[in-house]
Protein backbone atom coordinates (compact mmCIF):
# COMPACT_ATOMS: atom_id res chain seq x y z
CA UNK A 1 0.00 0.00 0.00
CA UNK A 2 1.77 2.99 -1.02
CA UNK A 3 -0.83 5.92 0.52
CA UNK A 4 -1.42 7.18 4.12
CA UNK A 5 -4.49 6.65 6.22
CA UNK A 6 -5.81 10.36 5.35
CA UNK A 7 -5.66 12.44 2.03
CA UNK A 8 -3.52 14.82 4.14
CA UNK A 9 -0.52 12.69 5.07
CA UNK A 10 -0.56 11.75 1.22
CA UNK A 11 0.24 15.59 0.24
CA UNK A 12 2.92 15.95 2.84
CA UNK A 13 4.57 12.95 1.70
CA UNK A 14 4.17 14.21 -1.70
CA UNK A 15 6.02 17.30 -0.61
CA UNK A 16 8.87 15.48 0.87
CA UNK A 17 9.47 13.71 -2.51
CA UNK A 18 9.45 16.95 -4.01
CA UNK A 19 12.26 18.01 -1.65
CA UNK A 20 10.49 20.39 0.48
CA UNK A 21 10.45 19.53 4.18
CA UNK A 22 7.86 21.77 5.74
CA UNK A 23 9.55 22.49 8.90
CA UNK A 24 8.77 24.21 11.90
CA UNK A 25 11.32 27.10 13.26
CA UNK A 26 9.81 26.77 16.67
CA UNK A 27 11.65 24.78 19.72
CA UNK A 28 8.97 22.79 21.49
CA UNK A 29 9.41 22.99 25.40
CA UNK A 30 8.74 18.87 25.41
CA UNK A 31 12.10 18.38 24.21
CA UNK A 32 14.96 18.72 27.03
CA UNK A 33 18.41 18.25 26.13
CA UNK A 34 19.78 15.23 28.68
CA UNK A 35 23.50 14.71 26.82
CA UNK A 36 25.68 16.51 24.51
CA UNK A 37 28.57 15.36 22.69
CA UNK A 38 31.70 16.58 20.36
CA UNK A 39 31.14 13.03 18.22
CA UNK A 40 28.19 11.93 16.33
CA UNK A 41 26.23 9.20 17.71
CA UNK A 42 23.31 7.66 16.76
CA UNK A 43 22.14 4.63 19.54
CA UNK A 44 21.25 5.38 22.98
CA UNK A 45 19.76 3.10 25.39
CA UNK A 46 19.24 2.94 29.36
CA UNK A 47 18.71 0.62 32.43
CA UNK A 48 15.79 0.73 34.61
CA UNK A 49 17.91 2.12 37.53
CA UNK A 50 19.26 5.24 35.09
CA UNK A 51 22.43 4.26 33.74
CA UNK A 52 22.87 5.56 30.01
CA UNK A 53 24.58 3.84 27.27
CA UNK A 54 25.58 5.54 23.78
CA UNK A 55 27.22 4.73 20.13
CA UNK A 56 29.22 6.43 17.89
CA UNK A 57 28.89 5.10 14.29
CA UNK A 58 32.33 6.44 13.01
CA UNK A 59 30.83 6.04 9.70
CA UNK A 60 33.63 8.20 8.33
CA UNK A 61 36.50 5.86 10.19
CA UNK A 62 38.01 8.24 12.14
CA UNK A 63 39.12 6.72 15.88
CA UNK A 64 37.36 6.92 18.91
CA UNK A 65 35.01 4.69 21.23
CA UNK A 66 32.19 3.06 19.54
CA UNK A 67 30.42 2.23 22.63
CA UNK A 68 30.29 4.19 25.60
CA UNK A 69 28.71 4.78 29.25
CA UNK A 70 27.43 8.21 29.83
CA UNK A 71 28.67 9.12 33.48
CA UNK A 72 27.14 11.65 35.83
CA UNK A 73 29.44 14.25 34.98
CA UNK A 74 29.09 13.95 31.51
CA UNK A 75 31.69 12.49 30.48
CA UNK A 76 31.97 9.19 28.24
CA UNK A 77 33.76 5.88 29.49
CA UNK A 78 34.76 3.34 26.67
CA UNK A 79 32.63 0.20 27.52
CA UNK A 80 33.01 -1.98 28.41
CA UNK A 81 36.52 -1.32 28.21
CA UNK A 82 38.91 0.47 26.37
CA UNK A 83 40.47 -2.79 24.34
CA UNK A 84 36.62 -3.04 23.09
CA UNK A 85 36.79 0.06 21.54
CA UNK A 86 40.41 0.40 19.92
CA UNK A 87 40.07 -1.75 17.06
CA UNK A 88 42.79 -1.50 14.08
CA UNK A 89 43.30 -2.97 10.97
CA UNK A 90 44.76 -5.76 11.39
CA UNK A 91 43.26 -6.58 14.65
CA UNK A 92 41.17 -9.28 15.65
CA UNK A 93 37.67 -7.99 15.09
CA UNK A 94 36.01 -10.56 16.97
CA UNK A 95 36.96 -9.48 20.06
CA UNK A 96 36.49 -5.60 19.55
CA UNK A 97 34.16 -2.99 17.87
CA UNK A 98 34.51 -2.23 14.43
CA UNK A 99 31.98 0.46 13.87
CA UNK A 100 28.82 -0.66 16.56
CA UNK A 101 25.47 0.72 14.44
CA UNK A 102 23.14 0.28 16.97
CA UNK A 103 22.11 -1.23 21.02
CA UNK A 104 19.82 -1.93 23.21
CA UNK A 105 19.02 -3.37 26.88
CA UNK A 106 17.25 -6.28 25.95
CA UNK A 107 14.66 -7.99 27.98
CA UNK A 108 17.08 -10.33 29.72
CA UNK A 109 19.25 -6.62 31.36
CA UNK A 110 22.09 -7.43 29.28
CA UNK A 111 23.45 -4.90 27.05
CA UNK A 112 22.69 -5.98 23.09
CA UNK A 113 25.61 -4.24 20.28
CA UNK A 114 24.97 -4.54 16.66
CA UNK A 115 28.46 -4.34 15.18
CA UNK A 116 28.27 -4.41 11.22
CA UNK A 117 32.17 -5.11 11.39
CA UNK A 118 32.22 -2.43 8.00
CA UNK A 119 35.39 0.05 8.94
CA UNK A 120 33.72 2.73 7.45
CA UNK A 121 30.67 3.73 5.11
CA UNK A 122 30.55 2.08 2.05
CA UNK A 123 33.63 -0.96 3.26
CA UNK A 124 33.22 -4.35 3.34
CA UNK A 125 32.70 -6.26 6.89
CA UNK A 126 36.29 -7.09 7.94
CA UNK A 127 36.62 -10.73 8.86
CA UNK A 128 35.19 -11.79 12.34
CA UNK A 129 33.80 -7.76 12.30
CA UNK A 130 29.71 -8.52 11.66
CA UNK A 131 28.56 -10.05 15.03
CA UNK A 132 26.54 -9.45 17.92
CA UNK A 133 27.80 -8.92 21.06
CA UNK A 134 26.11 -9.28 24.57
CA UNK A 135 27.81 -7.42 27.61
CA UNK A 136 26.42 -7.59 31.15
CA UNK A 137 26.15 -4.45 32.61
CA UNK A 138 25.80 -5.90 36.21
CA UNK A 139 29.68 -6.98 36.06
CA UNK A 140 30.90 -4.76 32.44
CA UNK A 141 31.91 -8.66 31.13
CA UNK A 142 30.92 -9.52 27.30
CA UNK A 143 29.27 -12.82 28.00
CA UNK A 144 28.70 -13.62 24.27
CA UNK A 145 29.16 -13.04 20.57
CA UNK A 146 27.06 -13.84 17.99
CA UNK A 147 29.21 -14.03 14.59
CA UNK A 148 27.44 -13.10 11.54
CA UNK A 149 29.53 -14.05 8.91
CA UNK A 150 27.85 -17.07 7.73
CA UNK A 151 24.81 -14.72 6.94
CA UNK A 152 26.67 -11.64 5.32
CA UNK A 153 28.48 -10.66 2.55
CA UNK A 154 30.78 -8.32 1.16
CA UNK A 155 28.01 -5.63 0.73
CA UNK A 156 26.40 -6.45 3.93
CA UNK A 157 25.38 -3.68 6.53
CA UNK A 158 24.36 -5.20 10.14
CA UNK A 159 21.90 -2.66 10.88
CA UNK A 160 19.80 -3.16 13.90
CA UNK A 161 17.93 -5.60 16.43
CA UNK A 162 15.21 -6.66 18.00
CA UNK A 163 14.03 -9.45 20.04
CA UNK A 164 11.05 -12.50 20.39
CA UNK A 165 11.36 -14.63 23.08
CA UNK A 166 14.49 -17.05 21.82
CA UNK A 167 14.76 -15.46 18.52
CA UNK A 168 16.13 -12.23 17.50
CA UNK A 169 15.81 -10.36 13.98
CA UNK A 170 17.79 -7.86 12.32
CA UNK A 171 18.23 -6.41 9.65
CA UNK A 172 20.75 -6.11 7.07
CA UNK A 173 20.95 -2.53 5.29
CA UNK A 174 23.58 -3.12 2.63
CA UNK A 175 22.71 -6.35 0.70
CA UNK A 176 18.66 -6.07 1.13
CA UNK A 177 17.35 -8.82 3.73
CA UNK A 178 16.47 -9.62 7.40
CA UNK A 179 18.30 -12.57 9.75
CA UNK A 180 16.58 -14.59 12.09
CA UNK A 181 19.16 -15.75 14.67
CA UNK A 182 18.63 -18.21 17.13
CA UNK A 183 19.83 -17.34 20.67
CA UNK A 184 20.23 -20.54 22.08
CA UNK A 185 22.02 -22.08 19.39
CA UNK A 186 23.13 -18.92 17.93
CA UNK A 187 22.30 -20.75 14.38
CA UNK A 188 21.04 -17.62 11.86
CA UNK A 189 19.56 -18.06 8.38
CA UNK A 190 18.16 -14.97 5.75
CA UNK A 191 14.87 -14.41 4.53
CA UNK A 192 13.49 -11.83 2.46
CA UNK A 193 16.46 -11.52 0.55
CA UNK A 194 16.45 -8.66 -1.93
CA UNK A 195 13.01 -8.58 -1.51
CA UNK A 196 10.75 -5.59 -2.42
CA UNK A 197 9.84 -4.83 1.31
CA UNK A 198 13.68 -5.10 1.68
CA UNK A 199 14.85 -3.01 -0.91
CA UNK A 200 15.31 0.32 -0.89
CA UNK A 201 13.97 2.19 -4.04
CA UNK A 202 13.33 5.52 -3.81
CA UNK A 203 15.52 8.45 -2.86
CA UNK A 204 16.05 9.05 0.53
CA UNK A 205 15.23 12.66 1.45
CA UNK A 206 17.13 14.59 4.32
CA UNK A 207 16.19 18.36 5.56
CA UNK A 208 14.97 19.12 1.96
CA UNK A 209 17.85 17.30 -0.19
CA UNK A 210 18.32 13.98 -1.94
CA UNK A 211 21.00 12.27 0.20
CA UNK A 212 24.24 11.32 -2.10
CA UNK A 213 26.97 9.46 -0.88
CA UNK A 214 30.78 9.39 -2.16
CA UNK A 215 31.10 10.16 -6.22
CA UNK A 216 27.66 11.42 -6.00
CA UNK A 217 25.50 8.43 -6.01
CA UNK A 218 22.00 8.86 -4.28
CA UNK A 219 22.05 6.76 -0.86
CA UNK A 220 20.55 3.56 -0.33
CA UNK A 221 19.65 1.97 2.95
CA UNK A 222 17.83 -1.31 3.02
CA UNK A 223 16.57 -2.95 5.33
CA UNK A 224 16.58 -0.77 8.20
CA UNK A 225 14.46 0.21 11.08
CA UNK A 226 12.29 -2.50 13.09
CA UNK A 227 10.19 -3.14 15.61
CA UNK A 228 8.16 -6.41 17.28
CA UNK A 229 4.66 -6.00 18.15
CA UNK A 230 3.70 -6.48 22.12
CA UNK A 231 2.42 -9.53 21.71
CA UNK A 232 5.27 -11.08 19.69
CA UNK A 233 2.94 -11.66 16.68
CA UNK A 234 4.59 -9.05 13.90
CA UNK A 235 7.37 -7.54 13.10
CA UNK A 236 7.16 -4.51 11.75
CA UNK A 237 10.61 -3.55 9.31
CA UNK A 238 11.43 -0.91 6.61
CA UNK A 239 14.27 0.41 4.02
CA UNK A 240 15.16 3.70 5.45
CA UNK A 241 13.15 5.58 3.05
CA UNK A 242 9.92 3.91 3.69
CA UNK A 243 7.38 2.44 3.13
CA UNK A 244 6.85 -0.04 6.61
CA UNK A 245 6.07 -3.19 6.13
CA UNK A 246 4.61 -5.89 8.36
CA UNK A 247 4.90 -9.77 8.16
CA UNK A 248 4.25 -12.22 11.16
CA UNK A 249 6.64 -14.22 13.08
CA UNK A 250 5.61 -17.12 13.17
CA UNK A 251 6.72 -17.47 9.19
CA UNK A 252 10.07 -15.59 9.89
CA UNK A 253 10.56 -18.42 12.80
CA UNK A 254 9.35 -21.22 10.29
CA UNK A 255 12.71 -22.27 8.18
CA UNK A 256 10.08 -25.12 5.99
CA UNK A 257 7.99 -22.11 5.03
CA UNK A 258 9.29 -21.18 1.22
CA UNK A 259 10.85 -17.90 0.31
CA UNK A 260 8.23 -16.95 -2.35
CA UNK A 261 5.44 -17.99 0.20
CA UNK A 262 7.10 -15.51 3.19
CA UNK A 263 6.99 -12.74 0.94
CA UNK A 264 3.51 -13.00 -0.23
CA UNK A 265 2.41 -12.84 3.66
CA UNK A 266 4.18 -9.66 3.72
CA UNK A 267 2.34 -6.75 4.36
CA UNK A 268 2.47 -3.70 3.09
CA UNK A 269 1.73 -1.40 6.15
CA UNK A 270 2.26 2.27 5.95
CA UNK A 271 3.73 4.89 3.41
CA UNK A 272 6.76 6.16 5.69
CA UNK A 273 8.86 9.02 4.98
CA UNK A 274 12.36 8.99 4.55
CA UNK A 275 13.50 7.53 8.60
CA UNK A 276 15.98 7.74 10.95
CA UNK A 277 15.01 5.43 13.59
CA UNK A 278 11.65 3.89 15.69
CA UNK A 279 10.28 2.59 18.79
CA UNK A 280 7.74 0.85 19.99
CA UNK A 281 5.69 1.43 23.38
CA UNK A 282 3.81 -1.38 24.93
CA UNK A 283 0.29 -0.21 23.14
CA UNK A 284 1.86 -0.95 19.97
CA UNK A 285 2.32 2.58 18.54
CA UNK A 286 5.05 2.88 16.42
CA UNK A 287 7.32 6.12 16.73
CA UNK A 288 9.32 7.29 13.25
CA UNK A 289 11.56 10.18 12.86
CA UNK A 290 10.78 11.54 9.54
CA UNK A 291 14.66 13.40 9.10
CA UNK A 292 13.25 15.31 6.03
CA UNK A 293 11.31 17.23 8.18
CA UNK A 294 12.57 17.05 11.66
CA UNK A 295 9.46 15.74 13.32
CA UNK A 296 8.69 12.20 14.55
CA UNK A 297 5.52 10.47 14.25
CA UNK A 298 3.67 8.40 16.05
CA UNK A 299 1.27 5.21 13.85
CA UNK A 300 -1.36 3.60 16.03
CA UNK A 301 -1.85 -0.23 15.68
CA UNK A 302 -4.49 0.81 13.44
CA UNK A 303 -2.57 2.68 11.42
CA UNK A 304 -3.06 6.54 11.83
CA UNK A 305 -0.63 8.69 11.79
CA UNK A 306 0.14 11.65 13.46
CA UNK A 307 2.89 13.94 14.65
CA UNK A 308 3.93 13.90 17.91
CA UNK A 309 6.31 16.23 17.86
CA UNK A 310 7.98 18.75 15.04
CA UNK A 311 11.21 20.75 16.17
CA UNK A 312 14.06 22.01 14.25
CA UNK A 313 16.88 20.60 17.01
CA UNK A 314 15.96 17.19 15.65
CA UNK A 315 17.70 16.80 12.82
CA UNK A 316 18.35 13.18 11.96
CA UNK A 317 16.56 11.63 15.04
CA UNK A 318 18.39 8.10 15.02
CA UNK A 319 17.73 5.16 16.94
CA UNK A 320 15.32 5.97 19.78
CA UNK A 321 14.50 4.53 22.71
CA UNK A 322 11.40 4.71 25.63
CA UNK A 323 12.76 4.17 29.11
CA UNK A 324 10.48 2.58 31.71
CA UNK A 325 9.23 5.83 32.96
CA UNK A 326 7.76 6.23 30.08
CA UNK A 327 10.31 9.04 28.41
CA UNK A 328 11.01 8.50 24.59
CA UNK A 329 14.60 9.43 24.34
CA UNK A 330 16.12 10.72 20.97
CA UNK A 331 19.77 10.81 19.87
CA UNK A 332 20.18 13.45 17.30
CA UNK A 333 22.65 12.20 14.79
CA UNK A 334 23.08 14.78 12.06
CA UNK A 335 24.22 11.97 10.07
CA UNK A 336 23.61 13.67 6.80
CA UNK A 337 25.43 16.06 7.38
CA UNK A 338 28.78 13.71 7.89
CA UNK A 339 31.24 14.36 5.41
CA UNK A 340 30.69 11.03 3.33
CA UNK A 341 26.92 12.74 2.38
CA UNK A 342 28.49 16.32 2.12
CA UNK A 343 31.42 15.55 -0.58
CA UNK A 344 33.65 14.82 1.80
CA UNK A 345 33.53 17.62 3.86
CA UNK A 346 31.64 18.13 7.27
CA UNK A 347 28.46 20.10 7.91
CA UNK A 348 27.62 18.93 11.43
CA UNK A 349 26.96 21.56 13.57
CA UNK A 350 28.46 20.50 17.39
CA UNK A 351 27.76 19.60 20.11
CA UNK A 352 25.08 16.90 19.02
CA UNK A 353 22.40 16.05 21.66
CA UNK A 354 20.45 13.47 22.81
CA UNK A 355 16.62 14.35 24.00
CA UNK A 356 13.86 12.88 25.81
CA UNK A 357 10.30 13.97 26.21
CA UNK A 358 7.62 12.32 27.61
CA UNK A 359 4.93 10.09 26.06
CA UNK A 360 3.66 8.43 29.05
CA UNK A 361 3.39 5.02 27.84
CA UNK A 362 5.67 2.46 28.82
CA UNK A 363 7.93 0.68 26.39
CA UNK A 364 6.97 -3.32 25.40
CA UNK A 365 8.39 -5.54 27.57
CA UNK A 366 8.62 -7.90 25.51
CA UNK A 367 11.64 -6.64 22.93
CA UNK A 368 13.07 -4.28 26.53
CA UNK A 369 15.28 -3.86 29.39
CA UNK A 370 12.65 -3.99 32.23
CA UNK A 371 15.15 -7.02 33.67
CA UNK A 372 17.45 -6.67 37.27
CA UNK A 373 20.76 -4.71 36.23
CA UNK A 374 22.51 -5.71 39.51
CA UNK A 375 25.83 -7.52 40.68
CA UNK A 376 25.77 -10.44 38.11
CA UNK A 377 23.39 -9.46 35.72
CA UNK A 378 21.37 -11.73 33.90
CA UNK A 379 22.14 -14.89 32.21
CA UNK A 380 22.47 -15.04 28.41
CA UNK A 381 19.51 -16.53 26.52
């Protein structure tokens, strides 16, 4: 389905393919500043007893900590250690972060790192680099890895995660498809590969402009942003410039169920601007940043859409988050305005923030952190 739920969303969408974003000049008092930062990030997630962890992307391959622990001062500890976080060519990239894309506290209190093992923008996963990695935050120890490399190639993009009782699905945002992966077994198989609800087609729009990467080719994301329903029975997944799909789990969990029969069970969901990131809550509305024009939306389970919020300090909201006060938190990336997207030269304007405001709904426990973050965290899956 390639229209929204009112005649109105259809002519704003029209007029972000037309390269105009519509945006607001006024700061809305909702949004408070919580962390600022002299790197670009683009992940931020938090326990239930306030501790706050970050990413950096590093999508141009300069140095630095790809995962970090915001302290009360402010300042930014490598985590869970500093050996984690200096990777080099050369290295063994099994046992540190590459370039981390995106994390989570997942519902067992562990800390959840999607690492696409891709140096920089555009590179190839290095070998042993695409895996997942599980870190307890109750005694900072990485208590497993999940290797990808069985399940990605050379044009492979780990992108994100998200989580169904013993199964966990992400997505893959360079060569177009979604992994189911096992976490008992830590077995993972594709589906959907180069699929249409996989592949991204159309240009994806950014504060007005068609994004272009290096020598001037327009940007493509695949699969990208995702999300589990509260009661486990869809998934919910998108190329970054729309539209959202839908497909239930219980054929992404089958392996007997054939390729061509998975993707006609896919649903076509709702026409989604060009995105930065979602969330969930535990109602089952869906949250989207729409980074053409700096707003984020909110799509009920029965699919209408509204804006929540429109502000011009969020430009590129990334991977967001809803803590269990019911805060939706949202790291403001700027991404396309790194120099890979701006011919190799810079436009972010420092220091980058990360905001919350408050939605007061809770997040779904079933893909969440609502798990004990104390001495000995909690056991793997």
């Amino acid at each position: 389905m390639r229209f929204w739920g009112c005649l109105l969303l259809v002519a704003l969408i029209q007029g972000a393919l037309a390269g105009t974003t519509g945006a607001t000049d006024t700061a809305d008092n909702r949004l408070v500043s919580v962390l600022r930062a002299d790197q670009v990030w683009n992940a931020v997630t938090t326990t239930p007893d306030g501790r706050i962890f970050v990413g950096f992307p590093h999508l141009d391959g300069t140095p630095g900590p790809r995962v970090a622990e915001a302290l009360p001062d402010g300042s930014m500890r490598p985590y869970p250690d500093a050996a984690w976080n200096d990777w080099a060519p050369g290295h063994d990239a099994g046992q540190a972060f590459v370039r981390s894309n995106a994390m989570r506290i997942g519902p067992d209190g562990n800390l959840w790192v999607v690492d696409t093992g891709t140096p920089g923008f555009g590179d190839a996963p290095v070998p042993g680099g695409a895996k997942i990695v599980v870190i307890d935050v109750g005694t900072g120890k990485v208590t497993r890895v999940y290797p990808l490399g069985s399940v990605t190639s050379g044009g492979s993009a780990i992108d994100d995660i998200r989580f169904n009782g013993r199964t966990a699905y992400v997505t893959d945002a360079g060569m177009p498809g979604l992994i189911v992966l096992d976490l008992r077994s830590g077995g993972a198989r594709r589906v959907l590969d180069n699929d249409r609800s996989t592949t991204d087609e159309r240009p994806m729009y950014a504060e007005g402009k068609i994004m272009v990467g290096p020598g001037g080719k327009q940007v493509r994301i695949h699969a990208d942003q995702l999300e589990v329903s509260p009661d486990g029975r869809h998934l919910y997944f998108q190329p970054a410039s729309g539209p959202l799909y839908r497909v239930e789990t219980r054929l992404l969990d089958d392996p007997s169920v054939p390729a061509a029969e998975l993707s006609r069970h896919v649903e076509s969901w709702v026409d989604t601007p060009s995105t930065g990131g979602t969330a969930i809550d535990a109602e089952g509305n869906i949250y989207l940043s729409d980074v053409n024009r700096l707003r984020i939306l909110k799509i009920t389970p029965d699919r209408r859409v509204t804006t929540l919020i429109q502000d011009p300090r969020l430009e590129w909201a990334d991977a967001m988050w809803i803590d269990t006060e019911g805060f939706l938190w949202i790291p403001v990336a700027q991404l396309n305005r790194i120099a890979p997207f701006q011919g190799g030269t810079s436009r972010v304007r420092f220091p980058v923030h990360i905001y919350k405001m408050r939605i007061g709904v809770r997040p779904a426990p079933n893909d969440h952190g609502a798990a004990r973050t104390g001495p000995g965290g909690s056991p793997s899956p």
